[in-house]
C-alpha atoms as a PDB file:
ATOM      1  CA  UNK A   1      21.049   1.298   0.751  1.00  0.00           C
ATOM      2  CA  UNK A   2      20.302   4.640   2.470  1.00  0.00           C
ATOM      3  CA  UNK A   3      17.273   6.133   3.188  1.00  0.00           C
ATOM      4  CA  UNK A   4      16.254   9.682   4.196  1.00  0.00           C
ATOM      5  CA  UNK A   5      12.760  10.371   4.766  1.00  0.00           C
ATOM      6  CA  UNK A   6      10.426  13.642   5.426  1.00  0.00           C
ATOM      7  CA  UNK A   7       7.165  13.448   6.786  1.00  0.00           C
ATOM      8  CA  UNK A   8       4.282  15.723   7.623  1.00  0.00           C
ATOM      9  CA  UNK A   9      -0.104  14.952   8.783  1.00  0.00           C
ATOM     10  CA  UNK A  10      -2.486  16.501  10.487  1.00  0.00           C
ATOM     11  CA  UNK A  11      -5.120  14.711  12.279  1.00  0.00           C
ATOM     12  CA  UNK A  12      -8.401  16.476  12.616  1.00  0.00           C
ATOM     13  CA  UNK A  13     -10.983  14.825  15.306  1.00  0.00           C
ATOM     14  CA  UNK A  14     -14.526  16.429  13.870  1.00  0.00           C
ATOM     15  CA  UNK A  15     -16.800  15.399  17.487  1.00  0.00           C
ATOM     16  CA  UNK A  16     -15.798  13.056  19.039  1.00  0.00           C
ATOM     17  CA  UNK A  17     -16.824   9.519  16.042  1.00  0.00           C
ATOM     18  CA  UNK A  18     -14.860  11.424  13.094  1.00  0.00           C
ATOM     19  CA  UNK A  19     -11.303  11.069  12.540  1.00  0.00           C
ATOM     20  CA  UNK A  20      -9.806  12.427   9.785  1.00  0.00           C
ATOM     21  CA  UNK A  21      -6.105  12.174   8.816  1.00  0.00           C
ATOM     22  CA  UNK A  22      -3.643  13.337   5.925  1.00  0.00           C
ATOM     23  CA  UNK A  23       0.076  13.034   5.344  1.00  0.00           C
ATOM     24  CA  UNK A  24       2.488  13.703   2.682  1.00  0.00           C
ATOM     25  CA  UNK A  25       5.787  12.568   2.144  1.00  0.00           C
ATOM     26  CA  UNK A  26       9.225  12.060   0.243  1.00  0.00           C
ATOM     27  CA  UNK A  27      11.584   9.948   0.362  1.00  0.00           C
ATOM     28  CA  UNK A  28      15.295   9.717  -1.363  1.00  0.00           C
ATOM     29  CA  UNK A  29      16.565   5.802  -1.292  1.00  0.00           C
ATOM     30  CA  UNK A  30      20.266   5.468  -2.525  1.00  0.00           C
ATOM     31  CA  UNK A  31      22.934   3.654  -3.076  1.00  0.00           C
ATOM     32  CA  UNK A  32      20.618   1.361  -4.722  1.00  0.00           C
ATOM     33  CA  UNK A  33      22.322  -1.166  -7.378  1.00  0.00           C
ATOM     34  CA  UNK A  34      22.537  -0.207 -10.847  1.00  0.00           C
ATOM     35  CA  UNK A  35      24.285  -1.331 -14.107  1.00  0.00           C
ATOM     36  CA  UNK A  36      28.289  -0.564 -14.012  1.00  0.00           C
ATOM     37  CA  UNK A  37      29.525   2.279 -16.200  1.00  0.00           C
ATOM     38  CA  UNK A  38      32.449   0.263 -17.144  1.00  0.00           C
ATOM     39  CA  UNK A  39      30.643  -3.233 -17.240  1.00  0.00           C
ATOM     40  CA  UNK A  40      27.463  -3.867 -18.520  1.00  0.00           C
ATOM     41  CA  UNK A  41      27.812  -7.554 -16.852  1.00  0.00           C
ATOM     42  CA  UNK A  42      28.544  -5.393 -13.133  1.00  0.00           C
ATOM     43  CA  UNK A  43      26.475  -3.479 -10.655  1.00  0.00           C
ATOM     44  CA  UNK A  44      27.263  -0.827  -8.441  1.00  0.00           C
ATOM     45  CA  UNK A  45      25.433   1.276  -5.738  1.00  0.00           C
ATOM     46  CA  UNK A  46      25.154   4.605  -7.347  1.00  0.00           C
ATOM     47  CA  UNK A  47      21.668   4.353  -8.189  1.00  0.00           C
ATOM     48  CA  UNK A  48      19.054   6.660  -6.322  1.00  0.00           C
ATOM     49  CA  UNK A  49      14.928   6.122  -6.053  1.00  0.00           C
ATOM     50  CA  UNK A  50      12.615   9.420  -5.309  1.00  0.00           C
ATOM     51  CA  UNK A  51       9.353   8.421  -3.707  1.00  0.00           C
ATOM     52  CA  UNK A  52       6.631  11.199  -3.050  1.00  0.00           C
ATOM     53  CA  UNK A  53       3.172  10.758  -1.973  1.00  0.00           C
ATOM     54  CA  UNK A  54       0.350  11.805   0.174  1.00  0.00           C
ATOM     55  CA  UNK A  55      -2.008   9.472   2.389  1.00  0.00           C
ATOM     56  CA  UNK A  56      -5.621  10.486   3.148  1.00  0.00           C
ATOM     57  CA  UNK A  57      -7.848   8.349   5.553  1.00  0.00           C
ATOM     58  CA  UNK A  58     -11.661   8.932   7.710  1.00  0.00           C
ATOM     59  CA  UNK A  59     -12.570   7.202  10.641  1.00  0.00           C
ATOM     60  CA  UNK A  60     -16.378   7.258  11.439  1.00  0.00           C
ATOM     61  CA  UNK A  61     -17.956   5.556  14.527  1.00  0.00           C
ATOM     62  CA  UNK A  62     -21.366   5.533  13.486  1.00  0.00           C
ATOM     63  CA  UNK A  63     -23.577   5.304  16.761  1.00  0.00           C
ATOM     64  CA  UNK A  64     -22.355   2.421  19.051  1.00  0.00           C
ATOM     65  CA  UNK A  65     -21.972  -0.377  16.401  1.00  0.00           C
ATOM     66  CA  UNK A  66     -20.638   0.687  13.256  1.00  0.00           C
ATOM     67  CA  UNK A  67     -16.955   1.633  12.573  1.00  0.00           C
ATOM     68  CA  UNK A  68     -16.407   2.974   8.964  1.00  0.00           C
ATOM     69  CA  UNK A  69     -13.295   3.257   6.955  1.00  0.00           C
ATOM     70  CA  UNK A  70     -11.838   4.896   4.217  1.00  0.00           C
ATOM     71  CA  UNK A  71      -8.223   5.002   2.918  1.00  0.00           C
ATOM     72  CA  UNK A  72      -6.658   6.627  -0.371  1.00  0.00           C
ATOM     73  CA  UNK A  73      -2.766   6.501  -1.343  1.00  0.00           C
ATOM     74  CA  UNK A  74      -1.267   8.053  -3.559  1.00  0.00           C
ATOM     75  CA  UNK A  75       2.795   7.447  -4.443  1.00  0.00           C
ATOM     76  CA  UNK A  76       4.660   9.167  -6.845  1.00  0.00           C
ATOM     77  CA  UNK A  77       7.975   6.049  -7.082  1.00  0.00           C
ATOM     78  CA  UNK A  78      10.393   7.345  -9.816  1.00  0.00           C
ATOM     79  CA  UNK A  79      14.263   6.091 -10.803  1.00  0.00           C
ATOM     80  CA  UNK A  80      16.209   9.068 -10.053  1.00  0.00           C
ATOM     81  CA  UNK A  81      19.864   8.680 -10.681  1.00  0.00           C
ATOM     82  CA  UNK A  82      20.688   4.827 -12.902  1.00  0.00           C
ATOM     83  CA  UNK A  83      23.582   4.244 -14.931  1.00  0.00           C
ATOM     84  CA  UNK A  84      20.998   2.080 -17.022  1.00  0.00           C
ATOM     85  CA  UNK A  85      20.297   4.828 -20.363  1.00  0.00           C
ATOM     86  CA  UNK A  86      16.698   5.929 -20.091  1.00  0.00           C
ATOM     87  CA  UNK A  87      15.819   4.805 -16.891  1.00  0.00           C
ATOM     88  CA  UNK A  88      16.262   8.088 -14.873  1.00  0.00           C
ATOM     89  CA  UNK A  89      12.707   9.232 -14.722  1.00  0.00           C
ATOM     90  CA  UNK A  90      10.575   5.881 -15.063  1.00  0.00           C
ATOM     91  CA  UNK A  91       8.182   4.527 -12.573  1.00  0.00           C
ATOM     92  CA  UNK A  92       9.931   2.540  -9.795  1.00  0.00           C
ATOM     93  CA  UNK A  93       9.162  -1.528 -10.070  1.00  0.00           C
ATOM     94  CA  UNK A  94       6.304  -2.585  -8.830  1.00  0.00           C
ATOM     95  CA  UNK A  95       4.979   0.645  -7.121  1.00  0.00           C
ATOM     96  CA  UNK A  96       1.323   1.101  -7.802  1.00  0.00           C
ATOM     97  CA  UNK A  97       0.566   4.802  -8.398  1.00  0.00           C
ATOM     98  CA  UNK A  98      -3.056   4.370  -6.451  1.00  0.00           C
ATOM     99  CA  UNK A  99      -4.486   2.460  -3.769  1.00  0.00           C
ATOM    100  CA  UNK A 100      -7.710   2.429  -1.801  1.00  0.00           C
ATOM    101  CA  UNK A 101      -9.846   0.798   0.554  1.00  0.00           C
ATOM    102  CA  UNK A 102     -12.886   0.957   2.148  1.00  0.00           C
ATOM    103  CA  UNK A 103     -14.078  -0.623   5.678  1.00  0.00           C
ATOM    104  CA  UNK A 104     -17.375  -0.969   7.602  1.00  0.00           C
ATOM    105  CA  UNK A 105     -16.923  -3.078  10.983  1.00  0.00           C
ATOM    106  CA  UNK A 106     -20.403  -3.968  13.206  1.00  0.00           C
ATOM    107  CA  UNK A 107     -20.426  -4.523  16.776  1.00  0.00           C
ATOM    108  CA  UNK A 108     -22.809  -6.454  18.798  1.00  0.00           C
ATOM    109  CA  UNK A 109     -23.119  -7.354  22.527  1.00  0.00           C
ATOM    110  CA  UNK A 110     -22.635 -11.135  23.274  1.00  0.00           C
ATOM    111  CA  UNK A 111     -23.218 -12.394  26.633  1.00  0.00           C
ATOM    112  CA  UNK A 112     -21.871 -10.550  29.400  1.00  0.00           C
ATOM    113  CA  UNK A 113     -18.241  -8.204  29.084  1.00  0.00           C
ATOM    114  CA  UNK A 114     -18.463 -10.420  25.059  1.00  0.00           C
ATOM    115  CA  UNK A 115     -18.127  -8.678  21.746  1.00  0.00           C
ATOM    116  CA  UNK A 116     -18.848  -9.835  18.162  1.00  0.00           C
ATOM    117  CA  UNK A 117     -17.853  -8.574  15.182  1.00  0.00           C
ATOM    118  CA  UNK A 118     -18.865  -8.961  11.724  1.00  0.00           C
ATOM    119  CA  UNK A 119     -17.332  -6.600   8.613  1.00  0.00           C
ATOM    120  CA  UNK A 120     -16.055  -6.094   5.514  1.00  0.00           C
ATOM    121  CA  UNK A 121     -14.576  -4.040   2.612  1.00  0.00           C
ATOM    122  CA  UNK A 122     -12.695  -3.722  -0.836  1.00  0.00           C
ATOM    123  CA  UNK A 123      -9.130  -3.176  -1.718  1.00  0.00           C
ATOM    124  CA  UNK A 124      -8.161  -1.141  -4.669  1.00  0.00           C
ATOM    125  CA  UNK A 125      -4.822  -1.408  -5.723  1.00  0.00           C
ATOM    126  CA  UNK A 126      -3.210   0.268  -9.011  1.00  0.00           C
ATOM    127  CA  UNK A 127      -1.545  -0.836 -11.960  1.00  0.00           C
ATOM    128  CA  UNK A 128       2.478  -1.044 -11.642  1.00  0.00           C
ATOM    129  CA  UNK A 129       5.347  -1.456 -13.698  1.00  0.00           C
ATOM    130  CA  UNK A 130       8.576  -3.371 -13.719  1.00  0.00           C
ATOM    131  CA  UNK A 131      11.814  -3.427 -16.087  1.00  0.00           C
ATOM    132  CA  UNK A 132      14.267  -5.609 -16.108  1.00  0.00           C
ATOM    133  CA  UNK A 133      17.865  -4.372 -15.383  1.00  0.00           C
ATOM    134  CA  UNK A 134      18.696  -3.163 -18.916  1.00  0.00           C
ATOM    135  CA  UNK A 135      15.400  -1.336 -19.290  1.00  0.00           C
ATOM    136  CA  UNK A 136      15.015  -3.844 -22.783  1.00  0.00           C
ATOM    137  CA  UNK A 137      11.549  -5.739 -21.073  1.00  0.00           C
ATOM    138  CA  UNK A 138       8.682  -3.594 -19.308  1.00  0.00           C
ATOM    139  CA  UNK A 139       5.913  -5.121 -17.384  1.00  0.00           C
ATOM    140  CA  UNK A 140       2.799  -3.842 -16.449  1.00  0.00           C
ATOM    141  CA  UNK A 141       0.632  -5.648 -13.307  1.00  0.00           C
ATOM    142  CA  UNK A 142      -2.496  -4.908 -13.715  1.00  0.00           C
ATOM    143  CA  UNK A 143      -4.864  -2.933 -11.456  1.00  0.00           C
ATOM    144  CA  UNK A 144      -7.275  -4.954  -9.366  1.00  0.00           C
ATOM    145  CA  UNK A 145     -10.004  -4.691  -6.564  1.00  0.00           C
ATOM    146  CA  UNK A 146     -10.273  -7.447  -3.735  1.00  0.00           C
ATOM    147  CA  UNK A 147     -13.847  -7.964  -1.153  1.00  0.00           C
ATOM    148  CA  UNK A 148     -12.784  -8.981   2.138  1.00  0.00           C
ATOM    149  CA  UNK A 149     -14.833 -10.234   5.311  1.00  0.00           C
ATOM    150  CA  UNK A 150     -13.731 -10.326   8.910  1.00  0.00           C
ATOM    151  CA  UNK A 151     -15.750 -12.164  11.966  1.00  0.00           C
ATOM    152  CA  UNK A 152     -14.076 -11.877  15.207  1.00  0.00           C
ATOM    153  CA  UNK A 153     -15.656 -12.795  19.285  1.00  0.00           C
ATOM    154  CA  UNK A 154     -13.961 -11.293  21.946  1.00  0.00           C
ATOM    155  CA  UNK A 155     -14.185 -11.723  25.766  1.00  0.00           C
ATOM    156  CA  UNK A 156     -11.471 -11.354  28.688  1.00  0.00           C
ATOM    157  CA  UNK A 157      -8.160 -11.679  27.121  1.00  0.00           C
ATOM    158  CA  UNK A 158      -8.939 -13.828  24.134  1.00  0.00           C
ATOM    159  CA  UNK A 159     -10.235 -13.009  20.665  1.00  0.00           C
ATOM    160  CA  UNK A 160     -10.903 -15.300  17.926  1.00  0.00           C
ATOM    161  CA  UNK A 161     -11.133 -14.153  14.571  1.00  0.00           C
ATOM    162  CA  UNK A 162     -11.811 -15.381  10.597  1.00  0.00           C
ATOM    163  CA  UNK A 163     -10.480 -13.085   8.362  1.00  0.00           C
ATOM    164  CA  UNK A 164     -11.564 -14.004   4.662  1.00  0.00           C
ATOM    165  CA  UNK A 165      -9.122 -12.225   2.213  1.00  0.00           C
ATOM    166  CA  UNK A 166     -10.529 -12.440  -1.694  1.00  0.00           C
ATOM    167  CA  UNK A 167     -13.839 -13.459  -1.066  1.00  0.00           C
ATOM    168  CA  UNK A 168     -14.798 -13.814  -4.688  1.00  0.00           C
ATOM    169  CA  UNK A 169     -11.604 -15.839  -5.410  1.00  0.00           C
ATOM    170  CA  UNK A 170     -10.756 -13.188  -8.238  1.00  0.00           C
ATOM    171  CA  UNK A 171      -7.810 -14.277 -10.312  1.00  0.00           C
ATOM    172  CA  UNK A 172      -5.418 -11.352 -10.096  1.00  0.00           C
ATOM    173  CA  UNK A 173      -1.857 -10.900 -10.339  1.00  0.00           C
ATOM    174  CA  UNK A 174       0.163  -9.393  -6.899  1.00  0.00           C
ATOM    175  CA  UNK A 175       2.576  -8.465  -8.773  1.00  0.00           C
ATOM    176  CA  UNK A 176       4.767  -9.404 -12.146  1.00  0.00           C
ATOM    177  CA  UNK A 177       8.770  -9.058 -12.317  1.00  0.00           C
ATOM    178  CA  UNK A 178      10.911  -8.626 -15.375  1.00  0.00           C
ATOM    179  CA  UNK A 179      14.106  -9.349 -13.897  1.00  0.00           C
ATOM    180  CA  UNK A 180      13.385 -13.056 -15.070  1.00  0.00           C
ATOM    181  CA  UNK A 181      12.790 -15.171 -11.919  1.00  0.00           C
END
């Protein structure tokens, strides 16, 4: 496979505990595998993937303890050249069309030249869709949104930290494949 990629942000510092940042891209991935012309039973690197998006995120330092975040994707993952029939134009497997997620991060003092932290936030992450190599099944994973925590002490060198992914222990589903595995 070969990629070519563009790329262009802006960062805008608003004082000096805002950060604001935005990017967009595209990106052309080819000589991806795709069904033979001449042999249904075949592949062969002809096949092509377009991916465009845009990436918006805030950074707020809110006096001396609190960091706040805030983080929105959006991709744009289409099939772009396929020998498969009707594929050209569908939604890349397994490429959610929207994410988010949303931080807040508190500092305190321990000790002397020590630093606590205590935090968390939510993870949004879209529905996707895959389709198995003839385009006959089609998948869709469902959206789902995720609480996290983090608790960290730091002091010299050394941090320790307890990062709690899926605090809620919601039943979701990463991610669903229709290429049969």
């Amino acid at each position: 496979q070969i990629a070519k990629q563009w790329e262009a942000g802006v960062k805008w510092q608003m004082g000096p505990s805002v950060l604001l940042s935005a990017a967009v891209y595209d990106i052309k991935d080819t000589n991806r595998t795709t069904t033979s012309p001449t042999n249904p039973l075949d592949r062969v690197q002809t096949g092509e993937v377009s991916v465009k998006g845009a990436e918006l995120e805030a950074q707020a330092q809110l006096g001396e303890a609190w960091l706040v975040t805030a983080a929105y994707t959006y991709t744009d993952a289409k099939v772009s050249k396929s020998n498969t029939l009707g594929e050209v134009g569908k939604p890349f497997g397994s490429v959610p069309e929207h994410a988010a997620s949303a931080w807040a991060v508190r500092t305190f003092a321990v000790g002397e030249g020590a630093l606590a932290r205590i935090g968390g936030g939510v993870r949004y992450i879209g529905e996707s869709v895959d389709r198995n190599t003839s385009g006959t099944i089609s998948i869709t994973t469902p959206s789902y949104t995720l609480a996290d925590l983090v608790a960290s002490y730091e002091r010299d060198a050394w941090r320790f930290a307890l990062n709690v992914n899926n605090l809620f222990d919601e039943d979701y589903d990463s991610t669903c494949l229709a290429r049969g595995d």
